[in-house]
Protein backbone atom coordinates (compact mmCIF):
# COMPACT_ATOMS: atom_id res chain seq x y z
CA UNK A 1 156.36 31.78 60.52
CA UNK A 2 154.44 31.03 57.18
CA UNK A 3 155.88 33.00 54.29
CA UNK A 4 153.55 33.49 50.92
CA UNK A 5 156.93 32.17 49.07
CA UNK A 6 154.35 33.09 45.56
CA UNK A 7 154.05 36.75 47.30
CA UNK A 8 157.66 36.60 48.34
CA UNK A 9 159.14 36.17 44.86
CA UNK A 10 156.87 38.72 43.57
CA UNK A 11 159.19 41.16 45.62
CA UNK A 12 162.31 39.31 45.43
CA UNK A 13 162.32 39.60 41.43
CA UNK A 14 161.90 43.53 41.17
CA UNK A 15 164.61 43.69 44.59
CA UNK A 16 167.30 42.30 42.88
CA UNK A 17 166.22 44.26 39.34
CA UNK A 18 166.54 47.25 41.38
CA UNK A 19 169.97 46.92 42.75
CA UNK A 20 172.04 44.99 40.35
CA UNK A 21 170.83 47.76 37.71
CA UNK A 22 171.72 50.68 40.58
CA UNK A 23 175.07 48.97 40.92
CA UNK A 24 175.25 48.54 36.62
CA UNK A 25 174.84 52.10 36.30
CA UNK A 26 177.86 53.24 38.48
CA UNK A 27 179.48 51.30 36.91
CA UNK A 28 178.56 52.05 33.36
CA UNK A 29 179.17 55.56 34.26
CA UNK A 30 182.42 55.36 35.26
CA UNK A 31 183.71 53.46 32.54
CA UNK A 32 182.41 56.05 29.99
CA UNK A 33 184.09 58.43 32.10
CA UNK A 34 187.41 56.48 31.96
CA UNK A 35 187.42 54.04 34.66
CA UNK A 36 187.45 50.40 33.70
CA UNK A 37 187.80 48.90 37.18
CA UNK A 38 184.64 47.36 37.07
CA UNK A 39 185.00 46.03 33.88
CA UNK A 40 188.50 44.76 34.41
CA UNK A 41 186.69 42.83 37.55
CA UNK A 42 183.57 41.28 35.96
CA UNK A 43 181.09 43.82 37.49
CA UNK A 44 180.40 45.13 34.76
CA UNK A 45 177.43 43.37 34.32
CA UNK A 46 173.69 42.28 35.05
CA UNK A 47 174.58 39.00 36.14
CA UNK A 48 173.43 39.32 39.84
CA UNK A 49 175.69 36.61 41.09
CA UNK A 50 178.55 39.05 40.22
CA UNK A 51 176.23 41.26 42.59
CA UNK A 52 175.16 39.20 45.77
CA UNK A 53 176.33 40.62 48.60
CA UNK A 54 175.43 38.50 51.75
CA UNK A 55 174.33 41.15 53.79
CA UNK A 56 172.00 43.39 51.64
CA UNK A 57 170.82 41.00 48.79
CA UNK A 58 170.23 37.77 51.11
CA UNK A 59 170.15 38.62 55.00
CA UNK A 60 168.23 41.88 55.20
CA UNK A 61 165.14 41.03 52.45
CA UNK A 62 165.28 37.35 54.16
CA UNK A 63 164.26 39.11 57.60
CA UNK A 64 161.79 41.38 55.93
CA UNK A 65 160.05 38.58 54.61
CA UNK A 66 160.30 37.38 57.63
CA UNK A 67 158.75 40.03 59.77
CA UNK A 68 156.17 40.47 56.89
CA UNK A 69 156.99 43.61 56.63
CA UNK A 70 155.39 45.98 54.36
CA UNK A 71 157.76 46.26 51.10
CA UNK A 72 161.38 44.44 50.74
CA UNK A 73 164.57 46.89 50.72
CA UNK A 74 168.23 45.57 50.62
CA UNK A 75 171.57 46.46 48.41
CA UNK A 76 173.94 44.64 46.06
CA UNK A 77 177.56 44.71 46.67
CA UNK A 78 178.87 48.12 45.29
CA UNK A 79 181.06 48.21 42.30
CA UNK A 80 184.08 49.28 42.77
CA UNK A 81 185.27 52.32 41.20
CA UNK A 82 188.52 54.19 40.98
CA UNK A 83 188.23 57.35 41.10
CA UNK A 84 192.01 59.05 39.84
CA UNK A 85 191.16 56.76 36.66
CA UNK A 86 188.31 59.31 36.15
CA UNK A 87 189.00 62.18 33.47
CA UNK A 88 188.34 64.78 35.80
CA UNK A 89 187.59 63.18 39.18
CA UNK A 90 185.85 65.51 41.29
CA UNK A 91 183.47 66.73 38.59
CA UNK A 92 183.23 62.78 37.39
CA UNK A 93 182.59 60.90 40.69
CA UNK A 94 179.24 63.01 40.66
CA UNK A 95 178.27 61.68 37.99
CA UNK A 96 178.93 58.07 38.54
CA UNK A 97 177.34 58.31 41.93
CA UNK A 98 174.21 60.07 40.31
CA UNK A 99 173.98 57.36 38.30
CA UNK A 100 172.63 54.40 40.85
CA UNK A 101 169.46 56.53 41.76
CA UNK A 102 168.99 58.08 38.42
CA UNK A 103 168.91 54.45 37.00
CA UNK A 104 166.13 52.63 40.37
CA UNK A 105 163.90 56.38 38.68
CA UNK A 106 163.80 55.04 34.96
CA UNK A 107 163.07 51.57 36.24
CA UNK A 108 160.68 53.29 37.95
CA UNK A 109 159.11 54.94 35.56
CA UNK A 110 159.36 51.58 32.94
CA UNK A 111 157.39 49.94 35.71
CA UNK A 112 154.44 52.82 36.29
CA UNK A 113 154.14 52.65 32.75
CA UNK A 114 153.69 48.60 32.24
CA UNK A 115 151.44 48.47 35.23
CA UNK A 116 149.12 51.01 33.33
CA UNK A 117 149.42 49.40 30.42
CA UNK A 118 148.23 45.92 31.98
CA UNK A 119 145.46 47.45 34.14
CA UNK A 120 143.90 49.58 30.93
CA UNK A 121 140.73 48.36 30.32
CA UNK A 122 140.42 46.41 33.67
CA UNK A 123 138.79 49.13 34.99
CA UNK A 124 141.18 49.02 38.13
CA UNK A 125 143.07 51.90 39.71
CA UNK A 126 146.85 50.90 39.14
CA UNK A 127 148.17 52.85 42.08
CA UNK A 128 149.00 51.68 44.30
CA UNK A 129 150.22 53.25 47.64
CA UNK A 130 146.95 52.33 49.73
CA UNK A 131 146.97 49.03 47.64
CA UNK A 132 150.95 48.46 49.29
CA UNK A 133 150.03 49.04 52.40
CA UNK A 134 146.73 47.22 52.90
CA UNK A 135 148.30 43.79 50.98
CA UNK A 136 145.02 44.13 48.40
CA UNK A 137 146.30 44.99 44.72
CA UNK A 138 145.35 41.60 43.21
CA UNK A 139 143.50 42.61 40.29
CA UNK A 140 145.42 42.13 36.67
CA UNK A 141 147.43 39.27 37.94
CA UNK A 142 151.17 38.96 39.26
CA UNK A 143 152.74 41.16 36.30
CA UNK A 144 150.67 43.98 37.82
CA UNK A 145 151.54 43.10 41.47
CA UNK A 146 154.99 42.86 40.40
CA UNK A 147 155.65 46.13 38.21
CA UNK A 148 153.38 47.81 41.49
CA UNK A 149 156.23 46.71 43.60
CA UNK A 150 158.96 47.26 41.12
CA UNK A 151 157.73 51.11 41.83
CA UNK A 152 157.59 51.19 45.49
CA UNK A 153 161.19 49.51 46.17
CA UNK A 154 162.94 51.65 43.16
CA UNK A 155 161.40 54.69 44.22
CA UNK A 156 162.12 54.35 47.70
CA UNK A 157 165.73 52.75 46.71
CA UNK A 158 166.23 56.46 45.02
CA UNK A 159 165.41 58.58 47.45
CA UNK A 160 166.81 56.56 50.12
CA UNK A 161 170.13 57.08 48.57
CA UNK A 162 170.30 60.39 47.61
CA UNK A 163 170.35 61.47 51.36
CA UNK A 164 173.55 63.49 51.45
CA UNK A 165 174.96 61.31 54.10
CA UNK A 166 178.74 59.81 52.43
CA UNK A 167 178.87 56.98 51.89
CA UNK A 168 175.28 56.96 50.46
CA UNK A 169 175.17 58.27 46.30
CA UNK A 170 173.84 61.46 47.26
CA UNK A 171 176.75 62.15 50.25
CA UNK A 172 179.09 61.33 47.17
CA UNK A 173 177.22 64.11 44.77
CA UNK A 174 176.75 66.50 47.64
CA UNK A 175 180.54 66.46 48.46
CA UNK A 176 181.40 66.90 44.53
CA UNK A 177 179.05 69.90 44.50
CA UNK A 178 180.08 72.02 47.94
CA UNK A 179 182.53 74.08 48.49
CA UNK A 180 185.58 72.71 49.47
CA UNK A 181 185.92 73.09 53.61
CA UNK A 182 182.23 72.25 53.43
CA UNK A 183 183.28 69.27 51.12
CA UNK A 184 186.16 68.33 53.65
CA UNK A 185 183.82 68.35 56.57
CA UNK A 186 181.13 66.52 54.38
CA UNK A 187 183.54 63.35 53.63
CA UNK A 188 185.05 63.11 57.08
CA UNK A 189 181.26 61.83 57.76
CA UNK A 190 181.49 58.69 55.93
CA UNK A 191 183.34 56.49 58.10
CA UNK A 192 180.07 56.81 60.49
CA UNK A 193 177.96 57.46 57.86
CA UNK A 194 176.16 54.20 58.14
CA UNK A 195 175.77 54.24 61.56
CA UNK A 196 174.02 57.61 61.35
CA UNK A 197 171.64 56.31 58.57
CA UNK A 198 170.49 53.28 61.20
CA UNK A 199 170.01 55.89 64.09
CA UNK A 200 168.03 57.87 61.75
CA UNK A 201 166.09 54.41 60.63
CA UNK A 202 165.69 53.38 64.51
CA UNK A 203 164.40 56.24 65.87
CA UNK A 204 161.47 56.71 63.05
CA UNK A 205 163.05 60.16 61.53
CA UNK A 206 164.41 58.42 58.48
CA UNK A 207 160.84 57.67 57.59
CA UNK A 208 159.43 60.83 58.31
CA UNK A 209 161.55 61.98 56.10
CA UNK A 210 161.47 60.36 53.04
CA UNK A 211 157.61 58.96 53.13
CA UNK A 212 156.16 62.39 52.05
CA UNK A 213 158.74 62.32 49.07
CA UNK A 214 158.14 58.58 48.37
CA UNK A 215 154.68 59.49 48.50
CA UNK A 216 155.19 62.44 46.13
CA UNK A 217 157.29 60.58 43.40
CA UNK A 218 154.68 57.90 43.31
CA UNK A 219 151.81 60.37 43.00
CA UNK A 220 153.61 61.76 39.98
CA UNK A 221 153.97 58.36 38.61
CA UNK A 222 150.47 57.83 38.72
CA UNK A 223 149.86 61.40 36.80
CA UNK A 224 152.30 59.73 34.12
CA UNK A 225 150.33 56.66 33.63
């Protein structure tokens, strides 16, 4: 199968942006918080080698590409954080596990705003979803095409992982924030927790799911630019 390797690198750039900064942020956050885990082990950084996990940063996006699918999604390897180093840990690992998504919407938002800036005056509509899907945003050259993608895959790389499913950032907040026999029952999830995520993905209710919000985020994006 042909690949469009010019195409291709415009989404493998703002991929591995997306998730060595997600992986930064935790942790960032955790340090500041007290934990220096990450930076004792050298992943405290924006080096993506210190990143590359085989799986999520080389495997899945290579079969994406593959299958020409639509937009490129994958994962760095997480950094690890410990979590009694934390000054108070339950209140604590929220915040470090806030932190991944919080950081894909700013680079989010940095990107909505340089795509406007370098389609003002073009006289082009910068968003962006119908462009996505239909493969025909071509029109203030490959910054454009790449800050248009940098949206898609960090928006969708935020809400993706703030479903409250452990071991997925927003299964991490939600069991910080519940009661705790709700908590309890919450983080007994995560050793299946990825296997529910792919069931969800297989049988097309993952997407149901987060499209509309995808589809909402972006549309507030555009308002911004």
């Amino acid at each position: 199968m042909n690949i469009d390797v010019a195409s291709a690198a415009l989404w493998v750039f703002p991929l591995l942006v997306a998730v060595v900064f997600h992986e930064w942020a935790h942790g960032f956050v955790a340090y500041k918080l007290g934990d220096d885990t990450a930076q004792r082990l050298g992943r405290l950084t924006i080096n993506p080698i210190a990143h590359i996990d085989p799986v999520g940063t080389i495997l899945m996006p290579g079969l994406l590409l593959l299958s020409n699918a639509p937009f490129l999604f994958g994962y760095a390897k997480p950094v690890p954080i410990s979590w009694q180093n934390l000054r108070n840990p339950v209140r604590d690992m929220v915040y470090v596990a806030a932190a991944g998504p919080a950081m894909n919407l700013l680079l989010a938002i940095g990107s909505a705003i340089l795509l406007g800036v370098v389609t003002r005056g073009t006289g082009a509509d910068p968003f962006f979803w119908r462009g996505v899907e239909q493969g025909s945003f071509a029109v203030a050259g490959p910054v454009a095409e790449m800050a248009m993608r940098s949206v898609l895959i960090n928006v969708v790389l935020a809400v993706f992982n703030l479903l409250p499913i452990p071991p997925l950032d927003g299964g991490r907040v939600a069991v910080g924030l519940l009661p705790n026999p709700l908590a309890y029952r919450l983080a007994s999830v995560e050793p299946y927790g990825f296997m529910i995520v792919f069931l969800l993905l297989m049988s097309g209710v993952l997407g149901v799911v987060l499209s509309p919000i995808v589809r909402t985020l972006i549309g507030l994006l555009q308002g911004l630019v």
